[in-house]
Protein backbone atom coordinates (compact mmCIF):
# COMPACT_ATOMS: atom_id res chain seq x y z
CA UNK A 1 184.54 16.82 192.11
CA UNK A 2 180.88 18.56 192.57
CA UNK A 3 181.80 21.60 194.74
CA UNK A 4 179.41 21.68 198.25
CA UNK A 5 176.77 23.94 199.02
CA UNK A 6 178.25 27.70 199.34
CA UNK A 7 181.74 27.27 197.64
CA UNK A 8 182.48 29.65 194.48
CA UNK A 9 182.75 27.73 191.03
CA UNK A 10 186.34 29.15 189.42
CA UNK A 11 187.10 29.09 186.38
CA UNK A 12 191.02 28.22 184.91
CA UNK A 13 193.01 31.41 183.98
CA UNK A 14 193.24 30.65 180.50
CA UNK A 15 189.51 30.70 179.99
CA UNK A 16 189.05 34.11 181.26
CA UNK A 17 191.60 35.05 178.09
CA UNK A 18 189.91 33.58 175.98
CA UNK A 19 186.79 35.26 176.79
CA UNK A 20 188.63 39.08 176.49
CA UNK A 21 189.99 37.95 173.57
CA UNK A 22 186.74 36.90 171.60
CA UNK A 23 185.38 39.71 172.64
CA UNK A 24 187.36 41.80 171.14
CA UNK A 25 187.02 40.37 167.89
CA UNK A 26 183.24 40.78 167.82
CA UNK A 27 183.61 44.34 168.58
CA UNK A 28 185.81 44.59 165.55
CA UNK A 29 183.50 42.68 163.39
CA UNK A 30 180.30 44.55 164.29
CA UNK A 31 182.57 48.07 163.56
CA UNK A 32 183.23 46.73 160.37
CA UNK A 33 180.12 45.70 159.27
CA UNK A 34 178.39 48.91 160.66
CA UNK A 35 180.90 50.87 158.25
CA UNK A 36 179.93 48.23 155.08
CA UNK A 37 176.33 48.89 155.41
CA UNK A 38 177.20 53.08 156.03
CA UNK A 39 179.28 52.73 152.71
CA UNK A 40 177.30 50.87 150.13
CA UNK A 41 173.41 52.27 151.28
CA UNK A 42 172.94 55.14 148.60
CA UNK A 43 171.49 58.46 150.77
CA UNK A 44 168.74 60.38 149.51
CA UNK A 45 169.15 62.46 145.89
CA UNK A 46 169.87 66.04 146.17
CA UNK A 47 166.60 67.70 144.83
CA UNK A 48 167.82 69.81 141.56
CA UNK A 49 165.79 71.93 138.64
CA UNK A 50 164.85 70.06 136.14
CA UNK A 51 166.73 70.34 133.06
CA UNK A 52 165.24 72.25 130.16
CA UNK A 53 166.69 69.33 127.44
CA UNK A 54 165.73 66.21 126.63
CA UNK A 55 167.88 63.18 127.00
CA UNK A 56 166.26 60.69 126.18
CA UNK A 57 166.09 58.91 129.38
CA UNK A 58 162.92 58.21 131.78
CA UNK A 59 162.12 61.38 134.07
CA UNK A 60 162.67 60.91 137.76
CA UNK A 61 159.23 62.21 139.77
CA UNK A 62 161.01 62.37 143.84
CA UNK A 63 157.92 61.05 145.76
CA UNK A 64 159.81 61.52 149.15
CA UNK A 65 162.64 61.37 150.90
CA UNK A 66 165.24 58.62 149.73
CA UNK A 67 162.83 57.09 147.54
CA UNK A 68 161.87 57.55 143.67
CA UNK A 69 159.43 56.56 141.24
CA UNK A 70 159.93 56.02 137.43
CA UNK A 71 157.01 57.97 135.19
CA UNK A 72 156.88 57.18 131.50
CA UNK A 73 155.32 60.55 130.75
CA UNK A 74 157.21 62.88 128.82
CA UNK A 75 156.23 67.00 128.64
CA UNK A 76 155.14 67.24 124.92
CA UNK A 77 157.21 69.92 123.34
CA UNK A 78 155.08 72.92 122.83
CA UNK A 79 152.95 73.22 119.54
CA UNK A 80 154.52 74.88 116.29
CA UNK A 81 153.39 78.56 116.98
CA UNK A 82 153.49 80.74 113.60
CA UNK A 83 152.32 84.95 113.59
CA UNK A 84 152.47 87.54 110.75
CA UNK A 85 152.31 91.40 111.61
CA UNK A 86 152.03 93.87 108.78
CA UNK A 87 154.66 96.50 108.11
CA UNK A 88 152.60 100.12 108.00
CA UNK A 89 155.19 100.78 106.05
CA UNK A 90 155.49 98.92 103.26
CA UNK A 91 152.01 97.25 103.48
CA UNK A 92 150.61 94.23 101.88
CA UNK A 93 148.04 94.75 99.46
CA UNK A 94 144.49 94.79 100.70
CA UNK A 95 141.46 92.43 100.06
CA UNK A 96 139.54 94.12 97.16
CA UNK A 97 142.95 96.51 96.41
CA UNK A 98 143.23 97.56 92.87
CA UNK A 99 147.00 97.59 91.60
CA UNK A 100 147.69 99.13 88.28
CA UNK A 101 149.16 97.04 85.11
CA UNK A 102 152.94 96.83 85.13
CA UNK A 103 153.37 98.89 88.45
CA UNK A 104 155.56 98.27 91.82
CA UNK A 105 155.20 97.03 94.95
CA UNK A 106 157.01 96.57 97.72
CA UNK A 107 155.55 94.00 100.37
CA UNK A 108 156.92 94.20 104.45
CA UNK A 109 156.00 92.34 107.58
CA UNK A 110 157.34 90.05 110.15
CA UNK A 111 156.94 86.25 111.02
CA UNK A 112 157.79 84.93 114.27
CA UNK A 113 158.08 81.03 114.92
CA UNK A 114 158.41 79.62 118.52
CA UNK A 115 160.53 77.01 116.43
CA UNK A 116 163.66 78.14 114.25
CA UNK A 117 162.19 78.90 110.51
CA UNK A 118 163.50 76.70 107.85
CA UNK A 119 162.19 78.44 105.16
CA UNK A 120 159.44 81.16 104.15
CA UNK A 121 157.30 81.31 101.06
CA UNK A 122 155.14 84.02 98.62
CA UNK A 123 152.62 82.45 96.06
CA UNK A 124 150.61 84.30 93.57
CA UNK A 125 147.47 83.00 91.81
CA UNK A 126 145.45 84.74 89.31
CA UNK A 127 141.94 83.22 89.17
CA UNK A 128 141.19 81.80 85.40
CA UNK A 129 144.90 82.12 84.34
CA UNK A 130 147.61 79.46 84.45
CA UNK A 131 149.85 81.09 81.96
CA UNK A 132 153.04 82.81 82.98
CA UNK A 133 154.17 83.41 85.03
CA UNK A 134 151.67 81.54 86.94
CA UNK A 135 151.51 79.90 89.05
CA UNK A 136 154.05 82.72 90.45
CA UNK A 137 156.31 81.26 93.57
CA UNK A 138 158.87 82.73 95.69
CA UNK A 139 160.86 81.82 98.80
CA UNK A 140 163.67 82.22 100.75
CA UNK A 141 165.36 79.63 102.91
CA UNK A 142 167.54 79.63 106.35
CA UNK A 143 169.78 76.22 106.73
CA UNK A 144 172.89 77.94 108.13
CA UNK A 145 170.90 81.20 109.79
CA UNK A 146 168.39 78.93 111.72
CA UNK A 147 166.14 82.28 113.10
CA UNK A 148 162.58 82.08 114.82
CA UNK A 149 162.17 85.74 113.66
CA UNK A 150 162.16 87.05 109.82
CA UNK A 151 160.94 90.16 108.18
CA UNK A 152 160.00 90.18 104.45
CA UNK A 153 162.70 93.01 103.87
CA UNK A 154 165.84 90.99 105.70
CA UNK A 155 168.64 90.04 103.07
CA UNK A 156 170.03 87.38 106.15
CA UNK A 157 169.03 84.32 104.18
CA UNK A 158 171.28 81.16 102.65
CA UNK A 159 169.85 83.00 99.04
CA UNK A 160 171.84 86.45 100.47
CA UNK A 161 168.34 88.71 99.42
CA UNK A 162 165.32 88.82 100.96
CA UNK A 163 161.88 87.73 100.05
CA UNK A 164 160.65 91.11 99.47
CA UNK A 165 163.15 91.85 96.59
CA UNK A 166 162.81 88.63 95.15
CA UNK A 167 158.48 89.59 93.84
CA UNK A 168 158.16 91.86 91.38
CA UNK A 169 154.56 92.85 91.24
CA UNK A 170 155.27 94.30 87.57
CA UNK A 171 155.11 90.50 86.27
CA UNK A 172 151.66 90.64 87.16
CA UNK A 173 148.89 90.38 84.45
CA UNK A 174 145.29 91.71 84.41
CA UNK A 175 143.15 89.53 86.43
CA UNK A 176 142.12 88.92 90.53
CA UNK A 177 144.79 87.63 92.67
CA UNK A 178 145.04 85.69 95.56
CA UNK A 179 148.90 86.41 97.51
CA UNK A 180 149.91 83.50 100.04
CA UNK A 181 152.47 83.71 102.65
CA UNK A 182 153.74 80.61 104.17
CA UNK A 183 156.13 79.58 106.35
CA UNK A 184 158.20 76.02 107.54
CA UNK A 185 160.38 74.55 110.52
CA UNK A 186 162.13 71.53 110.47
CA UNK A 187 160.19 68.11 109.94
CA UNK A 188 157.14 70.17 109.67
CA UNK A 189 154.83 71.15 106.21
CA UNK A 190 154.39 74.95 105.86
CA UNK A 191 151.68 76.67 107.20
CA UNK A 192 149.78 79.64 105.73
CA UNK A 193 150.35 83.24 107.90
CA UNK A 194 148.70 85.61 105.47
CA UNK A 195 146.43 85.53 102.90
CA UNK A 196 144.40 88.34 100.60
CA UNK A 197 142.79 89.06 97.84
CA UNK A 198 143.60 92.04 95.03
CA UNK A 199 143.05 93.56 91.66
CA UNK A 200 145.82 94.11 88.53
CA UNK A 201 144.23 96.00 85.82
CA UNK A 202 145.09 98.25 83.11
CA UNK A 203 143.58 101.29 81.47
CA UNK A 204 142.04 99.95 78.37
CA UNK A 205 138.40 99.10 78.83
CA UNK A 206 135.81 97.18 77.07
CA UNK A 207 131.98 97.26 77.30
CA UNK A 208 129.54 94.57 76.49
CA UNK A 209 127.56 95.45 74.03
CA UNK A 210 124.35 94.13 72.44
CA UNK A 211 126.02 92.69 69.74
CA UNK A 212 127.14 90.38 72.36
CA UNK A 213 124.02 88.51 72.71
CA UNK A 214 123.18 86.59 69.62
CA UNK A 215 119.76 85.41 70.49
CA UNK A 216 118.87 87.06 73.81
CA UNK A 217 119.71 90.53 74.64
CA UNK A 218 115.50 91.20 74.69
CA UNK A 219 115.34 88.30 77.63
CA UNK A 220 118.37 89.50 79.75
CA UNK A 221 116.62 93.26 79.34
CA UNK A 222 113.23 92.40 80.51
CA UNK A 223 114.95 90.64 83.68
CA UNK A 224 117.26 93.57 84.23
CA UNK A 225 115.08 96.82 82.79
CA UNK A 226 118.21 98.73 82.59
CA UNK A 227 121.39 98.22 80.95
CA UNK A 228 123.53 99.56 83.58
CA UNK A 229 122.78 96.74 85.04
CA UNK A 230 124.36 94.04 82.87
CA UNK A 231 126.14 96.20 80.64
CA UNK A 232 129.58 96.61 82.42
CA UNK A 233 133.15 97.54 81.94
CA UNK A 234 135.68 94.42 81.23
CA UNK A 235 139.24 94.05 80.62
CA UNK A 236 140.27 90.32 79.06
CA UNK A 237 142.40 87.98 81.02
CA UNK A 238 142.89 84.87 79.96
CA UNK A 239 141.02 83.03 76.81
CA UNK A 240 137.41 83.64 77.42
CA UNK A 241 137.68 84.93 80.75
CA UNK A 242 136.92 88.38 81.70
CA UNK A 243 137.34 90.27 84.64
CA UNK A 244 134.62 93.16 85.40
CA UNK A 245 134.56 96.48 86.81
CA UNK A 246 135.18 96.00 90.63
CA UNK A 247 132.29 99.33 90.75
CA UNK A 248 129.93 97.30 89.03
CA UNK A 249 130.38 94.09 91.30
CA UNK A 250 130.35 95.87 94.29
CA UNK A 251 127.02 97.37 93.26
CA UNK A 252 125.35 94.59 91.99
CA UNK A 253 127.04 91.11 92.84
CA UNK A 254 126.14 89.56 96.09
CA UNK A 255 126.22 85.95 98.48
CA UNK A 256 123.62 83.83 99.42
CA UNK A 257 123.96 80.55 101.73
CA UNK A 258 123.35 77.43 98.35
CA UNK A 259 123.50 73.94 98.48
CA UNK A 260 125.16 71.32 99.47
CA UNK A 261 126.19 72.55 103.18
CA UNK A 262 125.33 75.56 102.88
CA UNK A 263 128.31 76.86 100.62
CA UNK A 264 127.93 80.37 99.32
CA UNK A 265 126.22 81.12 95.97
CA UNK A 266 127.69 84.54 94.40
CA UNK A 267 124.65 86.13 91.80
CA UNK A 268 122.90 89.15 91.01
CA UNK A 269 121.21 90.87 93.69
CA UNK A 270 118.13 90.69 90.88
CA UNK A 271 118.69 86.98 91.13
CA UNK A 272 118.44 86.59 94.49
CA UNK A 273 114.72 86.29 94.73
CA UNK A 274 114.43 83.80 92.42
CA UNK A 275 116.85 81.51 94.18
CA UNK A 276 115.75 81.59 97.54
CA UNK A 277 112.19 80.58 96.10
CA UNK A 278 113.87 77.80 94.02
CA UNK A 279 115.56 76.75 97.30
CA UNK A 280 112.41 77.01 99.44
CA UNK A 281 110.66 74.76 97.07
CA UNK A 282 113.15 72.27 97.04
CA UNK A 283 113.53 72.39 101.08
CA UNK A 284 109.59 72.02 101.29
CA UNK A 285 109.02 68.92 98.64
CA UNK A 286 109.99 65.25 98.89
CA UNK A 287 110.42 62.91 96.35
CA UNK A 288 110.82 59.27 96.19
CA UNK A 289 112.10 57.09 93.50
CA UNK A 290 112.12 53.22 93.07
CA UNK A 291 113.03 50.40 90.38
CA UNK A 292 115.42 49.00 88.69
CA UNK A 293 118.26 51.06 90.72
CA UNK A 294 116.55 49.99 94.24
CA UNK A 295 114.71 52.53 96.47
CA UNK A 296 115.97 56.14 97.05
CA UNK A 297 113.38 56.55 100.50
CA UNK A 298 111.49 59.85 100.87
CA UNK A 299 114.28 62.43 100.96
CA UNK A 300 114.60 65.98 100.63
CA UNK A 301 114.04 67.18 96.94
CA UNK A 302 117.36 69.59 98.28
CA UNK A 303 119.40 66.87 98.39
CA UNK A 304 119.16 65.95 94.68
CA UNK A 305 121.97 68.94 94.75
CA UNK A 306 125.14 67.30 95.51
CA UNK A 307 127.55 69.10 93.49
CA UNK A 308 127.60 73.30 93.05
CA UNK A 309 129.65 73.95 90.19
CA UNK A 310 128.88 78.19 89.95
CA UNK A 311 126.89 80.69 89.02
CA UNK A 312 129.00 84.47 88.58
CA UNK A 313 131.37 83.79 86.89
CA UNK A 314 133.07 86.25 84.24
CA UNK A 315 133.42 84.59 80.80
CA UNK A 316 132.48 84.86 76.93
CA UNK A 317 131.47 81.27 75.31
CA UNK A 318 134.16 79.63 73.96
CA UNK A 319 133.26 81.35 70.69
CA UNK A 320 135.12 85.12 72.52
CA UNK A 321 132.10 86.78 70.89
CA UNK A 322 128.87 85.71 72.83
CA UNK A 323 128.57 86.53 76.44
CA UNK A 324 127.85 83.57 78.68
CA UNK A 325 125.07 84.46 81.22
CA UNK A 326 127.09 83.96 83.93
CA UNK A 327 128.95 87.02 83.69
CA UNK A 328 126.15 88.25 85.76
CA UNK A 329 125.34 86.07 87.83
CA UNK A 330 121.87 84.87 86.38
CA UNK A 331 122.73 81.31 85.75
CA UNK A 332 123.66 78.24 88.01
CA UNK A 333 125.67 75.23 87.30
CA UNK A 334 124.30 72.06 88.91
CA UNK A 335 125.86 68.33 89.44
CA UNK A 336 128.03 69.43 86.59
CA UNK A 337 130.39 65.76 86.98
CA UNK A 338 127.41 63.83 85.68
CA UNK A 339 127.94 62.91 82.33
CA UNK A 340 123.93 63.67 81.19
CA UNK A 341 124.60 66.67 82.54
CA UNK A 342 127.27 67.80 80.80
CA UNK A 343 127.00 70.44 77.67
CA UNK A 344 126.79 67.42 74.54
CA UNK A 345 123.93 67.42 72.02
CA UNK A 346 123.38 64.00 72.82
CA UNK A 347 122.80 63.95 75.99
CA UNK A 348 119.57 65.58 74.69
CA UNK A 349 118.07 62.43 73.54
CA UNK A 350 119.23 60.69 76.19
CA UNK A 351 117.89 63.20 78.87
CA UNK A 352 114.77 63.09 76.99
CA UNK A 353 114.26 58.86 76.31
CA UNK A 354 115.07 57.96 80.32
CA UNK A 355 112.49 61.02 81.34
CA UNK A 356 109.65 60.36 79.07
CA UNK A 357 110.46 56.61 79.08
CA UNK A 358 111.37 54.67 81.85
CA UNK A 359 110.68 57.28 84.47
CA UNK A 360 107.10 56.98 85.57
CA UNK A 361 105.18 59.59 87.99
CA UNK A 362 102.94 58.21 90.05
CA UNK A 363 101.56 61.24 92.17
CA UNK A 364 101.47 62.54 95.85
CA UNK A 365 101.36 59.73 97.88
CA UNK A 366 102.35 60.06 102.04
CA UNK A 367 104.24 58.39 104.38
CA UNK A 368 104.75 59.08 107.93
CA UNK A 369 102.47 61.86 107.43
CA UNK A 370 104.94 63.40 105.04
CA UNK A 371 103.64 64.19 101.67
CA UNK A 372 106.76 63.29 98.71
CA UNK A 373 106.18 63.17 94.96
CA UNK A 374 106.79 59.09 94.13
CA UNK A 375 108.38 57.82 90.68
CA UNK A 376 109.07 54.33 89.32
CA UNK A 377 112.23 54.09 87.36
CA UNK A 378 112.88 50.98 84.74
CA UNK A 379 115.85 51.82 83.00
CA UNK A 380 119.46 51.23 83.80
CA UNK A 381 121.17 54.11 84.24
CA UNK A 382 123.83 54.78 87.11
CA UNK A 383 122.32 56.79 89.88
CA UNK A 384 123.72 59.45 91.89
CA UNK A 385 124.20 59.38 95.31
CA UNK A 386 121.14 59.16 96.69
CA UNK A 387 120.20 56.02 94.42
CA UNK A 388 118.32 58.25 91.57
CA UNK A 389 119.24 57.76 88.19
CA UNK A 390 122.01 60.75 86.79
CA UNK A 391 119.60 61.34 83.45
CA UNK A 392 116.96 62.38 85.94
CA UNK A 393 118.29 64.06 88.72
CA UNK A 394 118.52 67.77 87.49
CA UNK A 395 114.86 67.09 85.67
CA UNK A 396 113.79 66.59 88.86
CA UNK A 397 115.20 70.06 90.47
CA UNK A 398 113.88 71.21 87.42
CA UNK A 399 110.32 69.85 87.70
CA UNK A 400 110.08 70.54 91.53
CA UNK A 401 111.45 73.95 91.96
CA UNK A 402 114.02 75.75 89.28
CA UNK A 403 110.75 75.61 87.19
CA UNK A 404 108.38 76.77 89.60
CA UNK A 405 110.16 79.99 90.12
CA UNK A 406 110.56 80.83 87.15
CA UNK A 407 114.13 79.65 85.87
CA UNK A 408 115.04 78.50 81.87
CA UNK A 409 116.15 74.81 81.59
CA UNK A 410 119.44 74.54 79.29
CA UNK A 411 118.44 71.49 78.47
CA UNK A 412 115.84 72.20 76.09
CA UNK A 413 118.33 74.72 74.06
CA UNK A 414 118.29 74.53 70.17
CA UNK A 415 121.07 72.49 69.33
CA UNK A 416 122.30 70.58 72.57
CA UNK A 417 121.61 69.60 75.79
CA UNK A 418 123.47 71.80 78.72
CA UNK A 419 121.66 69.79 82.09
CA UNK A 420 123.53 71.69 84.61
CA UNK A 421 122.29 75.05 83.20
CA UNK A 422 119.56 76.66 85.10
CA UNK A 423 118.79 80.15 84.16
CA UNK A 424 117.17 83.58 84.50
CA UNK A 425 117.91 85.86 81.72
CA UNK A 426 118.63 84.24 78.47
CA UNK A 427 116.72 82.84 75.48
CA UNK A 428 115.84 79.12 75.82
CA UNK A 429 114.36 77.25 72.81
CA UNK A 430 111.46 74.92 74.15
CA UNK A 431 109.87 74.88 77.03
CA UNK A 432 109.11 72.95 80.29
CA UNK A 433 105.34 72.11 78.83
CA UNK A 434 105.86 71.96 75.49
CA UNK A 435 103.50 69.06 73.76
CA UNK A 436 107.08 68.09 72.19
CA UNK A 437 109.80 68.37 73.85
CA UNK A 438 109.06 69.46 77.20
CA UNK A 439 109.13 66.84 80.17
CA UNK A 440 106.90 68.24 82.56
CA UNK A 441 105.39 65.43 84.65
CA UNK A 442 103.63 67.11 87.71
CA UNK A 443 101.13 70.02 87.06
CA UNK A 444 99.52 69.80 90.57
CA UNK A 445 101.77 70.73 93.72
CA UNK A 446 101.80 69.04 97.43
CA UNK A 447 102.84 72.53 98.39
CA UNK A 448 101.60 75.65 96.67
CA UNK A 449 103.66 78.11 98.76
CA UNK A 450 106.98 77.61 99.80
CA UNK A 451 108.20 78.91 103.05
CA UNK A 452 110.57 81.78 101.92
CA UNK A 453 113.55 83.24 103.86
CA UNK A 454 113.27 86.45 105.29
CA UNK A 455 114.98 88.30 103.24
CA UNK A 456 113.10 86.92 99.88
CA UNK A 457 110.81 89.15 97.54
CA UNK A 458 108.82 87.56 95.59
CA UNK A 459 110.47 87.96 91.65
CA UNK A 460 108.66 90.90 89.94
CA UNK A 461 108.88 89.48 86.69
CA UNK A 462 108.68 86.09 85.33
CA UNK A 463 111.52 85.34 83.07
CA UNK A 464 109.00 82.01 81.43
CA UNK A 465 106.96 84.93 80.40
CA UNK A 466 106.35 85.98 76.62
CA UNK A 467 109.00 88.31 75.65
CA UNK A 468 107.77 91.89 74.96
CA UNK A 469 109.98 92.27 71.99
CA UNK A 470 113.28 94.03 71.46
CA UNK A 471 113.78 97.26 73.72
């Protein structure tokens, strides 16, 4: 029955039961879930140093709180750090040191290695001497000691003696050597710490003589005018090799800036002169050939020097009886790995048959407003590497500036062809004009004066010129 207006609408008493009683369970329900959720959300990381090794896993960067963000960047170890500091007292020796014949030496200092050493290394070279006991090679290793510190004198080593004891300078022969220190970590090659330079010599002396130059001792005097100049001390050290007074060298042997790239040229300070002005030609004159091997371009007559092969260099001929020029520093080897080049008595004819032959000059011509000495070439001989043919390339040095200051060709010696062989003081058969056997092609210069360095002097004596006789 529909109640009337104003009466109350009751409900039965088991309804109001059932109402407390589902109550009740959703309280317990929503207590329980609150408490799920509490227990499995993860609360914010405790911020922590960062560890100073490397797991292997991803670092963690904390970007704020209760959240992260995975970075794939690792810190890079630090790089391989290596430093040598001398001992004052037991010194190494000292660049330009001279150590007596037979005599000790006992070597100090200290490495120190950001990394732990795995090993540390002495080499000794003797320049011109591979005998024994060279090459000469200690070291010392540390597999069970594992230090980033280790002196030269320290006996804690898997070999139970140190480095030191283990080079005995008394092995050493007469000669110039070069002492390398080294050390290694794990995984990693060695890497130099120290280097320098010394002398070993003993007290017998020799001097060169006249007798020493067979066919030239009035040239090499009318470049020098004194024989204190070229006639100097020497002890022997290995087959023709010699090794000169360091007193003389210091006086008289000096550096230049050569070619290619600039590398150093050690000569005579008479010499000097006479290759700056050979250099200043070459700088200022261009040259272009074409043919048969293609077309070189103008280049640089300079660049026709891709090899410097050296010019003081101590040594007898392989005869031990005649002195080679070189021993003072009047003479320059030149793209010595080209087989015309090389010292053979037939390269003479074939120098001479691709010059005169199939190499044709053609005169100053210009390009670009750059004035270059042109040749055609017909024959088929490998060029070099800017496209000119090997027989010619040290002609054409030869012709363009070794000549005009006033250098000796060794290729027109007696009895062979020596290409490479430009030189100052020694007694050259033919010459560059000779109606014969000389090759000169250009007698009329795009550039009459070179542009010297600053320090050049002009040569005070021609070396081409007619020798005044014996002194």
């Amino acid at each position: 029955m529909i109640p009337g207006k104003g009466t109350l609408l009751k409900f039965p008493e088991w309804s109001r039961k059932q109402s407390i009683l589902i109550g009740a369970l959703t309280g317990v329900l929503v207590c329980a879930l609150i408490f799920l959720i509490a227990v499995v959300t993860p609360s914010a990381p405790e911020q922590t140093d960062t560890p100073d090794f490397d797991d292997g896993a991803e670092d963690i960067e904390l970007i704020g709180e209760g959240s992260v963000e995975l970075s794939t960047e690792k810190t890079p170890p630090p790089d391989l750090s290596l430093l040598f500091r001398a001992d004052a007292a037991n010194p190494l020796p000292e660049d330009g040191e001279i150590l007596p014949l037979g005599g000790s030496y006992t070597i100090g200092g200290t490495i120190y290695s950001n990394y732990p050493l795995s090993s540390v290394g002495i080499s000794i070279s003797c320049s011109h001497n591979s005998k024994a006991p060279y090459p000469y090679r200690r070291s010392v290793h540390f597999k069970g000691v594992g230090t980033g510190v280790y002196t030269l004198t320290d006996r804690t080593t898997d070999e139970g003696v140190s480095l030191s004891s283990l080079v005995d300078f008394s092995e050493l022969l007469v000669g110039v050597h070069t002492l390398k220190i080294s050390a290694a970590v794990n995984g990693a090659r060695s890497v130099e710490v120290y280097r320098c330079s010394f002398c070993v010599l003993g007290d017998e002396w020799e001097t060169i003589t006249r007798e020493n130059f067979p066919d030239s001792y009035p040239e090499a005097f009318r470049f020098f005018g004194s024989t204190e100049k070229f006639l100097y001390r020497y002890q022997w050290v290995n087959g023709r090799y010699i090794i000169a007074d360091p007193a003389w060298e210091k006086t008289y042997i000096t550096e230049i800036p050569g070619y290619p790239n600039q590398m150093p040229w050690k000569m005579h300070v008479d010499a000097v002169p006479y290759f700056e002005k050979a250099f200043a030609y070459l700088e200022n004159a261009h040259v272009r050939v074409h043919g048969t091997n293609g077309d070189t371009g103008v280049i640089k007559a300079i660049s026709l020097i891709t090899e410097y092969n050296g010019c003081y260099v101590s040594r007898f001929t392989s005869s031990l009886k005649a002195i080679s020029h070189h021993s003072f520093g009047t003479a320059a080897d030149v793209n010595a790995s080209m087989e015309p080049n090389k010292n053979n008595n037939g390269n003479t004819a074939l120098i001479d048959n691709d010059v005169k032959e199939h190499l044709v000059y053609n005169g100053i011509l210009e390009e670009n407003g750059v004035k270059y000495y042109d040749f055609t070439y017909d024959g088929t001989y490998q060029p070099d590497p800017n496209g000119v043919p090997e027989t010619c390339v040290n002609y054409l040095l030869y012709e363009l500036g070794f000549f005009r200051a006033g250098f000796d060709w060794a290729h027109y010696y007696k009895s062979t062809s020596d290409a490479m062989h430009f030189c100052l003081s020694e007694f050259v058969t033919y010459k560059h004009d000779d109606p014969k056997y000389g090759l000169r092609k250009v007698f009329a210069y795009a550039d009459e004066t070179p542009a010297a360095s600053p320090s050049s002097a002009e040569p005070s004596v021609s070396p081409a010129s007619p020798s005044p006789g014996t002194p």
